[in-house]
C-alpha atoms as a PDB file:
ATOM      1  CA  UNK A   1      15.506  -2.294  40.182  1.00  0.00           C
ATOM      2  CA  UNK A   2      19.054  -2.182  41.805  1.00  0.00           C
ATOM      3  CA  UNK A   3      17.178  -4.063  45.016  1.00  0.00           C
ATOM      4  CA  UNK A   4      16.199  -6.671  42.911  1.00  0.00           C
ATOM      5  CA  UNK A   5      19.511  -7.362  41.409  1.00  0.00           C
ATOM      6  CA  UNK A   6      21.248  -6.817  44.972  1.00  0.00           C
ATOM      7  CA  UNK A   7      18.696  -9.351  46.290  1.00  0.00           C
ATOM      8  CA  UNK A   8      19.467 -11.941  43.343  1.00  0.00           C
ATOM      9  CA  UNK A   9      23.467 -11.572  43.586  1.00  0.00           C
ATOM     10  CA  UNK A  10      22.661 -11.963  47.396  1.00  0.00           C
ATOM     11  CA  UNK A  11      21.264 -15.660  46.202  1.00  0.00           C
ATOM     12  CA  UNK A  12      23.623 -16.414  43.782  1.00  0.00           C
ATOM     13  CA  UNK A  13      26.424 -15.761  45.946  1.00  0.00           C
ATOM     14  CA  UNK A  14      24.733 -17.504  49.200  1.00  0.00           C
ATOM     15  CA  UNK A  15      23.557 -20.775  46.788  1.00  0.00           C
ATOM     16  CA  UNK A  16      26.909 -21.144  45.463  1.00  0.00           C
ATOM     17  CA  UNK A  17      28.151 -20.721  48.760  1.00  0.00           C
ATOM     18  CA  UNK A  18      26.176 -23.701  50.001  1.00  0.00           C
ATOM     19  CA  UNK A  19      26.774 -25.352  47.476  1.00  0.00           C
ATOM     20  CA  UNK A  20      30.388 -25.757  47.738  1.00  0.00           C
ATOM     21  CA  UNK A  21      29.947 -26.667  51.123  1.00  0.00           C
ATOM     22  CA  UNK A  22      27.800 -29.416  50.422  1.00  0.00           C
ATOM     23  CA  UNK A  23      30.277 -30.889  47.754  1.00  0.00           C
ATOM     24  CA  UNK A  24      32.990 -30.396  50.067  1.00  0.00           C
ATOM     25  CA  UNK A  25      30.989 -32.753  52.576  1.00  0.00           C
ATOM     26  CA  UNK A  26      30.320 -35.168  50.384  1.00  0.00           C
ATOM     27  CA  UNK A  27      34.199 -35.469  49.614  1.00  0.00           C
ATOM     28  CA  UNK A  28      34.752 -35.514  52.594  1.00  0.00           C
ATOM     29  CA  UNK A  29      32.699 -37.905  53.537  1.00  0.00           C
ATOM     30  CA  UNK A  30      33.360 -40.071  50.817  1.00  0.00           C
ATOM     31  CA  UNK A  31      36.855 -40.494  51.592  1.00  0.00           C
ATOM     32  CA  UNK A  32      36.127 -41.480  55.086  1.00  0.00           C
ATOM     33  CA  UNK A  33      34.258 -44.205  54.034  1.00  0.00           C
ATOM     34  CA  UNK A  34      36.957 -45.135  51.830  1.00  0.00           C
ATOM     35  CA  UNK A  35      39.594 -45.329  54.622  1.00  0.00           C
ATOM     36  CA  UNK A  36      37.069 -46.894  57.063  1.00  0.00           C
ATOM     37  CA  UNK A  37      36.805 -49.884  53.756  1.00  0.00           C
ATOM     38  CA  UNK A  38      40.655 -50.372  53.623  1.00  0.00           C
ATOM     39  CA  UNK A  39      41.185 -50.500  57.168  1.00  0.00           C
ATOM     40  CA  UNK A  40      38.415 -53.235  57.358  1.00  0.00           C
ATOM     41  CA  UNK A  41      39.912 -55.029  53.765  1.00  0.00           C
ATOM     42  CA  UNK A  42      43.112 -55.331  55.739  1.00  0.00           C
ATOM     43  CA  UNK A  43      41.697 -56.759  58.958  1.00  0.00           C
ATOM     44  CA  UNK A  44      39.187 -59.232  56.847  1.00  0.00           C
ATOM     45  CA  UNK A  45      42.374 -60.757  54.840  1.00  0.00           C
ATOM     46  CA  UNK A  46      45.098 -60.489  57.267  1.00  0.00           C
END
């Protein structure tokens, strides 16, 4: 019994784990794109 509930903290740690990581990239991301979008704004009306 303590295996098993080693083995599921294990994967609850690991999937939050990725988790966050994969939010993070998406931020990340995301506000890339969003720079990349104002730099060509300013270039399209200036």
């Amino acid at each position: 019994m303590d295996t098993l509930k080693s083995i599921f903290k294990f994967m609850l740690a690991s999937t939050l784990v990725v988790g966050g990581l994969l939010i993070g990239g998406t931020i990340f991301a995301a506000k890339g794109i969003d720079t990349l979008g104002d730099k060509l704004r300013k270039k399209i009306h200036h």
